[in-house]
PDB file of N, CA and C in Angstrom:
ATOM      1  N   UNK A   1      12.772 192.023 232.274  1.00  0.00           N
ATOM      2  CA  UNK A   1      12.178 191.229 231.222  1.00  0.00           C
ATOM      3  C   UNK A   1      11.433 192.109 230.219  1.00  0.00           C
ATOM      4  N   UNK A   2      10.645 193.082 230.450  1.00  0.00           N
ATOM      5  CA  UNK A   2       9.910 194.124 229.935  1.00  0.00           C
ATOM      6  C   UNK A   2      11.123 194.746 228.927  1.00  0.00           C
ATOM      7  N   UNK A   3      11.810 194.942 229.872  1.00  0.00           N
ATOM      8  CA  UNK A   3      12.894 195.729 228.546  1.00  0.00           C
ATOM      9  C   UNK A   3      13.514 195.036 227.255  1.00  0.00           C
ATOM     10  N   UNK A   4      13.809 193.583 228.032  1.00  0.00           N
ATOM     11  CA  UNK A   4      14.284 192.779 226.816  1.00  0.00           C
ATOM     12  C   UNK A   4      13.274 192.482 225.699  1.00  0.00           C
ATOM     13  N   UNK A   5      12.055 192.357 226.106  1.00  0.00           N
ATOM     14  CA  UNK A   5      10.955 192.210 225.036  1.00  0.00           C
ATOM     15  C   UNK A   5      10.584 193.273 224.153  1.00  0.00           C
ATOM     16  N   UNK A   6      10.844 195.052 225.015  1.00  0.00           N
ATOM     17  CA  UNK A   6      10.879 195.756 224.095  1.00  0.00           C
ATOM     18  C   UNK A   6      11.957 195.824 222.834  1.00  0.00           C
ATOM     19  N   UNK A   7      13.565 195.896 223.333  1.00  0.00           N
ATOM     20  CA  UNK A   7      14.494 195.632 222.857  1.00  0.00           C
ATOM     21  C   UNK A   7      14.507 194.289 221.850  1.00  0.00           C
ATOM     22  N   UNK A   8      13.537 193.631 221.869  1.00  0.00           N
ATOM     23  CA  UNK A   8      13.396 192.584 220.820  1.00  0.00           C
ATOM     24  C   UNK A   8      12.785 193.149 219.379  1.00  0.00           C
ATOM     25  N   UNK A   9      11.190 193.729 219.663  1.00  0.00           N
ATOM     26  CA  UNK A   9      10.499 194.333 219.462  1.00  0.00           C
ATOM     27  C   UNK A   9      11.027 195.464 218.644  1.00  0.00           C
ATOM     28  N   UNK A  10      11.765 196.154 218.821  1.00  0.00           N
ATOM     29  CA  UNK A  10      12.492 197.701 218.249  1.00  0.00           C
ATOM     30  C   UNK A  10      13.544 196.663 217.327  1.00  0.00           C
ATOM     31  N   UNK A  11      14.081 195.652 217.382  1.00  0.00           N
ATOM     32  CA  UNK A  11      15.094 195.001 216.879  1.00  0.00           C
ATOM     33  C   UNK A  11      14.213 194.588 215.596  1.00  0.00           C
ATOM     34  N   UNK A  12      13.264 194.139 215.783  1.00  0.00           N
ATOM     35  CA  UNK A  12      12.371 193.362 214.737  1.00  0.00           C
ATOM     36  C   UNK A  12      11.924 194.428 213.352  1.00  0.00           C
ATOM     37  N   UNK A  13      11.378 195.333 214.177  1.00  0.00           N
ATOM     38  CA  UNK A  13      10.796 196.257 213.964  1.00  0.00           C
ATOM     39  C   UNK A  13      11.905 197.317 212.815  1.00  0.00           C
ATOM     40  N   UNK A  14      13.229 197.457 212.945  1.00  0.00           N
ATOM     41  CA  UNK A  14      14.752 197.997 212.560  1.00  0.00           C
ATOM     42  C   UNK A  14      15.029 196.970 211.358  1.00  0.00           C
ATOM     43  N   UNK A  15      14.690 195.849 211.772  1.00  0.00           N
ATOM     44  CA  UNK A  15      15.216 195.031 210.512  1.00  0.00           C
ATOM     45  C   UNK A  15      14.293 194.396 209.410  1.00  0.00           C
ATOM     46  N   UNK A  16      12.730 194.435 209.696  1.00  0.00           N
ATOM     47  CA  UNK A  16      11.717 194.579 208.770  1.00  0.00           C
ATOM     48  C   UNK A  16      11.331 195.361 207.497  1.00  0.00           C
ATOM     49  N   UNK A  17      12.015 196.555 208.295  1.00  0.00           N
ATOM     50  CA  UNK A  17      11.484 198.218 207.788  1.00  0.00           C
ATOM     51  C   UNK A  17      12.662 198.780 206.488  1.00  0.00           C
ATOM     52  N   UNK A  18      14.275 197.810 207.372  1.00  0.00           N
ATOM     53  CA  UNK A  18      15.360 198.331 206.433  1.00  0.00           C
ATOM     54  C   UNK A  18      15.540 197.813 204.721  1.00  0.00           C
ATOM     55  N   UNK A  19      14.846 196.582 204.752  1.00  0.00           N
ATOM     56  CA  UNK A  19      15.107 196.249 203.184  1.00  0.00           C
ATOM     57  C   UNK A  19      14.014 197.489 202.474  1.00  0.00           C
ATOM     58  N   UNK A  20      12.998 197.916 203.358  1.00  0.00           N
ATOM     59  CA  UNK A  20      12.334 198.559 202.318  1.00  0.00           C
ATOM     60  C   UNK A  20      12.416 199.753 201.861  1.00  0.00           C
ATOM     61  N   UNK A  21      13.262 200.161 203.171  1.00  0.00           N
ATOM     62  CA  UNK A  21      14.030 201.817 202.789  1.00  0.00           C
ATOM     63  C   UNK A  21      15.448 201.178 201.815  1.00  0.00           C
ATOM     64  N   UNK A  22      15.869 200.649 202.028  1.00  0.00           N
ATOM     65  CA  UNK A  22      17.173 200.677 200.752  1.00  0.00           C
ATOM     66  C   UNK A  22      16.407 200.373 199.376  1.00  0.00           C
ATOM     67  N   UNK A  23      15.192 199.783 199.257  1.00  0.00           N
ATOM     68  CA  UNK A  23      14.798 199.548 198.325  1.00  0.00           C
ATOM     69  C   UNK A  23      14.508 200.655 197.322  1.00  0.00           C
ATOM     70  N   UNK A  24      13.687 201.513 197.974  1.00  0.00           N
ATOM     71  CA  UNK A  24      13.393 202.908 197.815  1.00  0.00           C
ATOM     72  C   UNK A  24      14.578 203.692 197.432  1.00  0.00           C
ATOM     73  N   UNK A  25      15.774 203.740 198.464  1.00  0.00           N
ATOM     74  CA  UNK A  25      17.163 204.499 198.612  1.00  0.00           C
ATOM     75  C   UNK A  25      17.834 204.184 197.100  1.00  0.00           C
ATOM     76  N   UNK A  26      17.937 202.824 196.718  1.00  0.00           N
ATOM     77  CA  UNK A  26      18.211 202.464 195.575  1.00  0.00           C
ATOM     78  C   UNK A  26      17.446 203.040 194.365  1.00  0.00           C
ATOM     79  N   UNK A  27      16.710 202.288 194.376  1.00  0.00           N
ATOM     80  CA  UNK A  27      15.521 203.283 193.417  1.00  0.00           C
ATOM     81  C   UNK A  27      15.831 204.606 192.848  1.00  0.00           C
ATOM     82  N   UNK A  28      15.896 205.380 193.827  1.00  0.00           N
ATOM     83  CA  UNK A  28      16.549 207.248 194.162  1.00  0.00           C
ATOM     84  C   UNK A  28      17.779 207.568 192.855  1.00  0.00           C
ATOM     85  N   UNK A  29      18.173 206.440 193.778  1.00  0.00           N
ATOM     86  CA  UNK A  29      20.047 206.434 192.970  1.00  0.00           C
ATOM     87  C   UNK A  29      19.477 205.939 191.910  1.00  0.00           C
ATOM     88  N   UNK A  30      19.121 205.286 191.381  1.00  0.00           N
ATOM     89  CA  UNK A  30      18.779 205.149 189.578  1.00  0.00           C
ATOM     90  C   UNK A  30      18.389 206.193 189.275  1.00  0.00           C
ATOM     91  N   UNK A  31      17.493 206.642 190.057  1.00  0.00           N
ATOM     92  CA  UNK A  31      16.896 208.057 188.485  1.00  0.00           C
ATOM     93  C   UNK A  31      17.942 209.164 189.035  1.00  0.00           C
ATOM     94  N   UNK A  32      18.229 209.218 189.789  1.00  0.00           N
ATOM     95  CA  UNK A  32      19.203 210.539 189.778  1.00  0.00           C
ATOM     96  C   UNK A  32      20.288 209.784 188.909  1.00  0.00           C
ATOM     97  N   UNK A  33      20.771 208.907 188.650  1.00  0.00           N
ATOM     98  CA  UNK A  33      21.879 208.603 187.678  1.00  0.00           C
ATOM     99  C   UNK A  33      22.010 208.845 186.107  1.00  0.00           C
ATOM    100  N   UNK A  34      20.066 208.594 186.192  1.00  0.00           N
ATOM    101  CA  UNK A  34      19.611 208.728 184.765  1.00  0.00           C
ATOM    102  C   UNK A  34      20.095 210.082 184.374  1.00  0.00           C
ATOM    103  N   UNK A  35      19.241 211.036 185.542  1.00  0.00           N
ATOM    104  CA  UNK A  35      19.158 212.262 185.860  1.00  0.00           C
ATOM    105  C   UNK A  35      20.396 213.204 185.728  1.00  0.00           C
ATOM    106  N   UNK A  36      21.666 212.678 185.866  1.00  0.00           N
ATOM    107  CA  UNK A  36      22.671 213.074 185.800  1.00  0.00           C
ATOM    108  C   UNK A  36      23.531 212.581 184.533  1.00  0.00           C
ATOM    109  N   UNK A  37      23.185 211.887 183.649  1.00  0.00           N
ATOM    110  CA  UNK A  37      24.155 211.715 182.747  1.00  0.00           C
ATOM    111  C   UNK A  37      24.281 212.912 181.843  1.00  0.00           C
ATOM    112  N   UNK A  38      25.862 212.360 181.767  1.00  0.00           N
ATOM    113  CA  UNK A  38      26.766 213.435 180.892  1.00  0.00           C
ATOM    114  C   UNK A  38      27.221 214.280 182.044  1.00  0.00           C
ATOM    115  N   UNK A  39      27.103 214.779 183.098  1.00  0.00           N
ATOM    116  CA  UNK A  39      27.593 215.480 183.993  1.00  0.00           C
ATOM    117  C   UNK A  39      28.890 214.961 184.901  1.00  0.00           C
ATOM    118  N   UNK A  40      29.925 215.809 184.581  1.00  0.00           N
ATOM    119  CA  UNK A  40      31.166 214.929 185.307  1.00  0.00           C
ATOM    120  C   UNK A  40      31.540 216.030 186.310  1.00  0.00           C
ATOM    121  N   UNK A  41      32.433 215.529 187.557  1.00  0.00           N
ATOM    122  CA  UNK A  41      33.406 216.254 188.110  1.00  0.00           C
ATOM    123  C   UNK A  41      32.486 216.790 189.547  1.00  0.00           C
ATOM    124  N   UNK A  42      32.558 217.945 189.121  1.00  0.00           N
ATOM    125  CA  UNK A  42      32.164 218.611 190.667  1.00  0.00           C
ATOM    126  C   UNK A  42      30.824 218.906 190.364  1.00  0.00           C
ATOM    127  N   UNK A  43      30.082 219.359 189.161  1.00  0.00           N
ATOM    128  CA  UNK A  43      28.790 219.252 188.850  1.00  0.00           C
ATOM    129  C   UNK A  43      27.728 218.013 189.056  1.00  0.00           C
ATOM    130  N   UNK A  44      28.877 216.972 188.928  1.00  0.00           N
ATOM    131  CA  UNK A  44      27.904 215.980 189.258  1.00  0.00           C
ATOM    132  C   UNK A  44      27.571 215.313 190.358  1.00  0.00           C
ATOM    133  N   UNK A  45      28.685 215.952 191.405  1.00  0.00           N
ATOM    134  CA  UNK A  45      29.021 215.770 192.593  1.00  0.00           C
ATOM    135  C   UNK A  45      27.704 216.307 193.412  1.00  0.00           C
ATOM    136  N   UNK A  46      27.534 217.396 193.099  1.00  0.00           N
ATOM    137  CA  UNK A  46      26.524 218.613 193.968  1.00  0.00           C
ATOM    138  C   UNK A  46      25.131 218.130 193.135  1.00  0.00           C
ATOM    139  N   UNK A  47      24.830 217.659 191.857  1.00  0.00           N
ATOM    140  CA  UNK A  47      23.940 217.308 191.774  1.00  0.00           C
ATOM    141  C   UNK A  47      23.007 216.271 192.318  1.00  0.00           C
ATOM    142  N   UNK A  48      24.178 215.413 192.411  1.00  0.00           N
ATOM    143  CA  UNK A  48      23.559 213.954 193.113  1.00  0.00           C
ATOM    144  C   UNK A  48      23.316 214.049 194.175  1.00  0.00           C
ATOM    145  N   UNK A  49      23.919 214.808 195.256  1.00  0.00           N
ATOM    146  CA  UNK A  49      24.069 215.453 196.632  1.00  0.00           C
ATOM    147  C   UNK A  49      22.557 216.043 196.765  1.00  0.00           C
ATOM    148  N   UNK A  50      22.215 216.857 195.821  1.00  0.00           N
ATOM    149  CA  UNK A  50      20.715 217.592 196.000  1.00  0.00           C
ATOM    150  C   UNK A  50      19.635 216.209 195.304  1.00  0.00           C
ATOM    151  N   UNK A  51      19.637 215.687 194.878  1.00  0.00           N
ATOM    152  CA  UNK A  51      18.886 214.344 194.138  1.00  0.00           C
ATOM    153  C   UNK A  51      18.900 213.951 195.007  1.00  0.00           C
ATOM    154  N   UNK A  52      19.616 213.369 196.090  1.00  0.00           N
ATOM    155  CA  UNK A  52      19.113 212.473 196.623  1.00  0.00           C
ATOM    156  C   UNK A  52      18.337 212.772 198.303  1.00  0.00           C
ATOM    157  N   UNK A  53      18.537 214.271 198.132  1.00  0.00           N
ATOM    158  CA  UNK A  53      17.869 214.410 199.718  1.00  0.00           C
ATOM    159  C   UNK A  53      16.114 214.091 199.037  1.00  0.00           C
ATOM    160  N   UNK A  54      15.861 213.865 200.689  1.00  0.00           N
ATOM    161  CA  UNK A  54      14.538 213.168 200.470  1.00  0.00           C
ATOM    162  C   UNK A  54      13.130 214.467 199.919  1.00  0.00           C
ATOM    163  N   UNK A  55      13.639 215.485 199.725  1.00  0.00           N
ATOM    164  CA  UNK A  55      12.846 216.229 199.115  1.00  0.00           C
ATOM    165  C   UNK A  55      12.764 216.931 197.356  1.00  0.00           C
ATOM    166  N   UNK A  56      14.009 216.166 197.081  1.00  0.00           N
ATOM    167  CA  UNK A  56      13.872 216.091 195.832  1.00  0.00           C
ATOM    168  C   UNK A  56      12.879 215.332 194.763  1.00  0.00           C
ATOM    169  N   UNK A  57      12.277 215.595 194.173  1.00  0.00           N
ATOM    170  CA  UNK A  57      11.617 214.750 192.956  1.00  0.00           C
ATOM    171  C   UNK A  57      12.209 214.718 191.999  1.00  0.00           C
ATOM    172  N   UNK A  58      12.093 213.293 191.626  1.00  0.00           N
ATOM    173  CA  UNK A  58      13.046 213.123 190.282  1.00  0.00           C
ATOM    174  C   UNK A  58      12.136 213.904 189.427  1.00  0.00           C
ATOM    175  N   UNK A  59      13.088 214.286 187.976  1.00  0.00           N
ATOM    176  CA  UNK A  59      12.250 214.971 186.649  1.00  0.00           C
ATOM    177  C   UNK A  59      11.521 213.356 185.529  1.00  0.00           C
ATOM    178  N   UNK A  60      12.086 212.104 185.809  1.00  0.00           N
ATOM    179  CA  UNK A  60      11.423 210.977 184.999  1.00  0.00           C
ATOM    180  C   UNK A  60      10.593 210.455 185.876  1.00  0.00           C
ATOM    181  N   UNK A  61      10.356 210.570 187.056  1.00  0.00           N
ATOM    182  CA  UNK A  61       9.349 209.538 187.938  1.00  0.00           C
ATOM    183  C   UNK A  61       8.027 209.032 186.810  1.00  0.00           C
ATOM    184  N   UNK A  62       7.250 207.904 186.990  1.00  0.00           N
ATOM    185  CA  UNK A  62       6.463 208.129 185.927  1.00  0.00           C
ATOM    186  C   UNK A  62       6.483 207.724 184.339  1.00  0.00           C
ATOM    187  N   UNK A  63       7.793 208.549 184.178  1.00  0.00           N
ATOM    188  CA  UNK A  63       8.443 208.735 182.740  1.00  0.00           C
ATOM    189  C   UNK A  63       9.288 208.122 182.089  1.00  0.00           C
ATOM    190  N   UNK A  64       8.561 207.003 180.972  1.00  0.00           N
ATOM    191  CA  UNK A  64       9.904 205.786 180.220  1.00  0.00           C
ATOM    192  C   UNK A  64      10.612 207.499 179.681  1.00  0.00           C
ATOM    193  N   UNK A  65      12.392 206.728 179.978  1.00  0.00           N
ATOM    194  CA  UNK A  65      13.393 207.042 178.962  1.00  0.00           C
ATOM    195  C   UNK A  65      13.860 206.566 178.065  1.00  0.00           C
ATOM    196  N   UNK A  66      13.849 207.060 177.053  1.00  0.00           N
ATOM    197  CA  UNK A  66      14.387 206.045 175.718  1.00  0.00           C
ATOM    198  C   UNK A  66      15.811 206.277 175.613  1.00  0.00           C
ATOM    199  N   UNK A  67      17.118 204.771 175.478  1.00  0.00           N
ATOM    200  CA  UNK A  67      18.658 205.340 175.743  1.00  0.00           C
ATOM    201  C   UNK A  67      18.787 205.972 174.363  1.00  0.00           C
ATOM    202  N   UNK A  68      19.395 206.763 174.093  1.00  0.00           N
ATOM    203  CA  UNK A  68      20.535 207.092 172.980  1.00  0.00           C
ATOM    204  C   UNK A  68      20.625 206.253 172.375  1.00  0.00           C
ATOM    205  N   UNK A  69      20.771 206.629 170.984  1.00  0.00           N
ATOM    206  CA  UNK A  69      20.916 205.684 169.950  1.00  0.00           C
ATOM    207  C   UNK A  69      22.845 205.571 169.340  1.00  0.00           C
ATOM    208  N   UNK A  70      23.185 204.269 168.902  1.00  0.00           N
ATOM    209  CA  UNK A  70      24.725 204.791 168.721  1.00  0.00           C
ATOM    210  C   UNK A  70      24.980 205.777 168.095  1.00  0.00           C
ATOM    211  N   UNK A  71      24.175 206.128 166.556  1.00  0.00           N
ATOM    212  CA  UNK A  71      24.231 207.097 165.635  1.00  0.00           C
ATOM    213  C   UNK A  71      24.397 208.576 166.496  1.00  0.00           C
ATOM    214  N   UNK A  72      22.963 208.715 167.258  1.00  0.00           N
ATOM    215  CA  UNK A  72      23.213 209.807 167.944  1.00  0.00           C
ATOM    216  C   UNK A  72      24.871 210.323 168.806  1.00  0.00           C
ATOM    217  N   UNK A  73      25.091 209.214 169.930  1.00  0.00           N
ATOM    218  CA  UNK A  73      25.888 208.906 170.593  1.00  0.00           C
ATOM    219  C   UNK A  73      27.002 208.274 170.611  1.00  0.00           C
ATOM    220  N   UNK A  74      27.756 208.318 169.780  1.00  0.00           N
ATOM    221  CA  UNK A  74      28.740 207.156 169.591  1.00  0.00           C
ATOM    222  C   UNK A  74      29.577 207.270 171.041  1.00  0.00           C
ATOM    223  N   UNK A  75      29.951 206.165 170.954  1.00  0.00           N
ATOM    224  CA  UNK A  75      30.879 205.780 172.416  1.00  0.00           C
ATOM    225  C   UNK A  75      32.408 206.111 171.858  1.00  0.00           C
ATOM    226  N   UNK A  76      33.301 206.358 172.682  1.00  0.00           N
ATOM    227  CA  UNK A  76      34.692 206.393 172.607  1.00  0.00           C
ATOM    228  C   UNK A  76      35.102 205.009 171.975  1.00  0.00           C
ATOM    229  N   UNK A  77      34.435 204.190 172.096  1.00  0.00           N
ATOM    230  CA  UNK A  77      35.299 202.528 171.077  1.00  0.00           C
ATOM    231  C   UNK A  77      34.233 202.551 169.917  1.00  0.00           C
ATOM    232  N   UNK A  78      33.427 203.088 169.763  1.00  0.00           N
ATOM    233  CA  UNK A  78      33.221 202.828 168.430  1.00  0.00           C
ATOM    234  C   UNK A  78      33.905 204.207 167.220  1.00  0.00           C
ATOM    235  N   UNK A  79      34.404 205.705 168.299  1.00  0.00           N
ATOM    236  CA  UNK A  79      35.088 206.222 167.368  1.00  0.00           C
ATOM    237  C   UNK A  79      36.175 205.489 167.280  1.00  0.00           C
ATOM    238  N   UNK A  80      37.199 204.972 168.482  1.00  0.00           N
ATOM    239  CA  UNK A  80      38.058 204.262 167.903  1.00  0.00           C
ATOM    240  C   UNK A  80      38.191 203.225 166.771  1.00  0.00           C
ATOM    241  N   UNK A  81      36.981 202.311 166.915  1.00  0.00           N
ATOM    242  CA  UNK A  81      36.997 201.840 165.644  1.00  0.00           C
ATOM    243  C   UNK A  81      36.809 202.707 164.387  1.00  0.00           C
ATOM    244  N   UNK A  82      36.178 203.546 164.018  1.00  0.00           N
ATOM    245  CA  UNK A  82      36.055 204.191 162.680  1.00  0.00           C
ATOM    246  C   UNK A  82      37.465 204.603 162.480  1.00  0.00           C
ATOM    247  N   UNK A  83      37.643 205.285 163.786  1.00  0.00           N
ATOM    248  CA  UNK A  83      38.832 206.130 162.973  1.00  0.00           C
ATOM    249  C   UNK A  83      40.377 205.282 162.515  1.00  0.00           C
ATOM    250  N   UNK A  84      40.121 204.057 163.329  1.00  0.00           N
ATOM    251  CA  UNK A  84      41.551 203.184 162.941  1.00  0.00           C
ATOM    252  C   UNK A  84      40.825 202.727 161.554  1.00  0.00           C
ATOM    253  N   UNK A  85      39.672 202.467 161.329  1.00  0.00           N
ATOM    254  CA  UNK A  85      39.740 202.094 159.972  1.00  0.00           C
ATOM    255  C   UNK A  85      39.778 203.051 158.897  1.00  0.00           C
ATOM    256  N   UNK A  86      39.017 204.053 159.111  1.00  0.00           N
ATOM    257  CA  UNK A  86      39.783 205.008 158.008  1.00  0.00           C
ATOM    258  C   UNK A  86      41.355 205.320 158.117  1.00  0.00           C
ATOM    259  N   UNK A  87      41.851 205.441 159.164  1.00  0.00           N
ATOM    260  CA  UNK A  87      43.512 205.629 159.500  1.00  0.00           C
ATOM    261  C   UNK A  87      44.308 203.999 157.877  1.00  0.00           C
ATOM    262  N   UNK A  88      43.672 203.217 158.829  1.00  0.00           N
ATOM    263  CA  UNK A  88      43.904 202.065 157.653  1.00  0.00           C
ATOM    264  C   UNK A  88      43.898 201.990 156.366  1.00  0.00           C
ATOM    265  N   UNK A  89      42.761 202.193 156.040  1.00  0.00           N
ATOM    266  CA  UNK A  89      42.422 202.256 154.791  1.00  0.00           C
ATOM    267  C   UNK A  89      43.210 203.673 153.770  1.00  0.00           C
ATOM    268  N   UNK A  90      43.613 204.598 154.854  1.00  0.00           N
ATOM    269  CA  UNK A  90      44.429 205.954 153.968  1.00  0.00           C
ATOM    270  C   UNK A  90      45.694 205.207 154.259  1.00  0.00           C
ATOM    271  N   UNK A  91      46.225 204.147 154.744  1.00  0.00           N
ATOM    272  CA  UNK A  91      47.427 203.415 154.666  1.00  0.00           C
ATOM    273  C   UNK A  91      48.558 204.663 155.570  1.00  0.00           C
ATOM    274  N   UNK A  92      47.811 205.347 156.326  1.00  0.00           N
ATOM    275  CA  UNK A  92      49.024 205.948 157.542  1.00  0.00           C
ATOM    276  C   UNK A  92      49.842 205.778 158.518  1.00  0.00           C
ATOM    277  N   UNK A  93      50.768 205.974 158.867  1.00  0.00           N
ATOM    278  CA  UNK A  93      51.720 205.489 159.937  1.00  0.00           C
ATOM    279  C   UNK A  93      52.214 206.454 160.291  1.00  0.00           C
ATOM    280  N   UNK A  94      53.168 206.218 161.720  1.00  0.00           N
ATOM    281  CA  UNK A  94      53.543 207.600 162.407  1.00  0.00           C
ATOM    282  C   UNK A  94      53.315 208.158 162.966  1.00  0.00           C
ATOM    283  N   UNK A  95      54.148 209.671 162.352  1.00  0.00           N
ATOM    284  CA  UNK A  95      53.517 210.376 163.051  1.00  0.00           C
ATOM    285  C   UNK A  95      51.965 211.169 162.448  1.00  0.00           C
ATOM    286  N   UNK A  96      51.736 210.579 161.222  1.00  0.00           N
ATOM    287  CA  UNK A  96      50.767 211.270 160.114  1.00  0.00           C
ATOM    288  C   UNK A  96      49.332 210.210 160.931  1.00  0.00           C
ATOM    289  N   UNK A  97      50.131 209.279 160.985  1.00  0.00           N
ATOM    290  CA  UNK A  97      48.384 208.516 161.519  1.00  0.00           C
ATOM    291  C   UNK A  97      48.254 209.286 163.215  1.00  0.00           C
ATOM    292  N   UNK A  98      49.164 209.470 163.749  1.00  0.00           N
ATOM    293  CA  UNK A  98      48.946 210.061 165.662  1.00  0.00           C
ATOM    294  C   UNK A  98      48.465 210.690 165.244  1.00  0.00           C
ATOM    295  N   UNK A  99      48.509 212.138 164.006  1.00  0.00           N
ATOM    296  CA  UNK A  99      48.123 213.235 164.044  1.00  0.00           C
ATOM    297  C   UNK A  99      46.660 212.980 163.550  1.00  0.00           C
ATOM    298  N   UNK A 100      46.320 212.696 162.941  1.00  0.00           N
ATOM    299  CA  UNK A 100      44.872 211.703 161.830  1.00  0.00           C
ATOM    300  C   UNK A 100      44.227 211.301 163.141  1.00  0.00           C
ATOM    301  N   UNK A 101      44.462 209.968 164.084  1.00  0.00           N
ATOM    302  CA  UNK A 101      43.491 209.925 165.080  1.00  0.00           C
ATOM    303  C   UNK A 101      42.936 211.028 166.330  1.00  0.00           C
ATOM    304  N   UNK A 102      44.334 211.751 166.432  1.00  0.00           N
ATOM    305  CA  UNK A 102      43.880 212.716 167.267  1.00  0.00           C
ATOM    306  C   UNK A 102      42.760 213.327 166.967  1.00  0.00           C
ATOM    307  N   UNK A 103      42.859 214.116 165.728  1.00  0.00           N
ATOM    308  CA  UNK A 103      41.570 215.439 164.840  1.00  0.00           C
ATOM    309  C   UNK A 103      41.114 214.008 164.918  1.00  0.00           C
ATOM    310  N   UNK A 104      40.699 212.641 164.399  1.00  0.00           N
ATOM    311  CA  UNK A 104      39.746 212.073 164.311  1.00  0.00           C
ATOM    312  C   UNK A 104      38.226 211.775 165.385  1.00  0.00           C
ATOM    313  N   UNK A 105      39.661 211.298 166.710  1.00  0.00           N
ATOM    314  CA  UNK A 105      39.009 211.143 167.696  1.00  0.00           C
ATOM    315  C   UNK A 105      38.352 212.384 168.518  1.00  0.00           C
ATOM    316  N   UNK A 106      38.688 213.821 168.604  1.00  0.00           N
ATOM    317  CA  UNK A 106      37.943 214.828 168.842  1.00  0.00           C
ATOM    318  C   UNK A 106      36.833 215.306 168.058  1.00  0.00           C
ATOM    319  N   UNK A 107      36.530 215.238 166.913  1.00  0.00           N
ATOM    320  CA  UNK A 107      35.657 215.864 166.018  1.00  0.00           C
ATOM    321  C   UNK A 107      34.709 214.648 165.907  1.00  0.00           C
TER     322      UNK A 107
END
């Protein structure tokens, strides 16, 4: 009987404790996400890997981030939009407009 009451006890005790570590665990994973943008591939792999052991400190704890502005940042669909409308508006087709969005969409 002793055992089952401990075994209750450790049960209670396991499932009290866990929302508040994922809470935390979660938490982690946001600022290391913050922490990591723009980083792709295998860099971002090993970064997040070291972020999230429990002896890391984030660099924003503390610290509002302000996002990017579009001007600064444009997204991949809003160059697409510019550049189909200038593509448009120079009235291109082909292979003259493929070549036009390509240099558009890189630069």
């Amino acid at each position: 009987m002793k055992k089952l009451i401990a075994l209750a006890c450790l049960g209670f005790a396991v499932v009290v404790s866990a929302p508040a570590f994922a809470g935390a665990q979660h938490e982690k994973m946001k600022g290391c996400n913050k922490e990591a943008h723009g980083m792709k591939g295998a860099d971002r792999k090993a970064f997040m890997s070291k972020c999230l052991k429990k002896d890391y400190v984030l660099k924003s704890e503390g610290a509002v981030e302000e996002k990017p502005t579009a001007s600064v940042a444009p997204t991949q669909q809003n160059k697409m939009k510019t550049c189909n409308a200038d593509a448009k508006e120079k009235g291109l087709k082909g292979a003259e407009r493929k070549a036009f969005m390509s240099s558009c969409l890189k630069g």
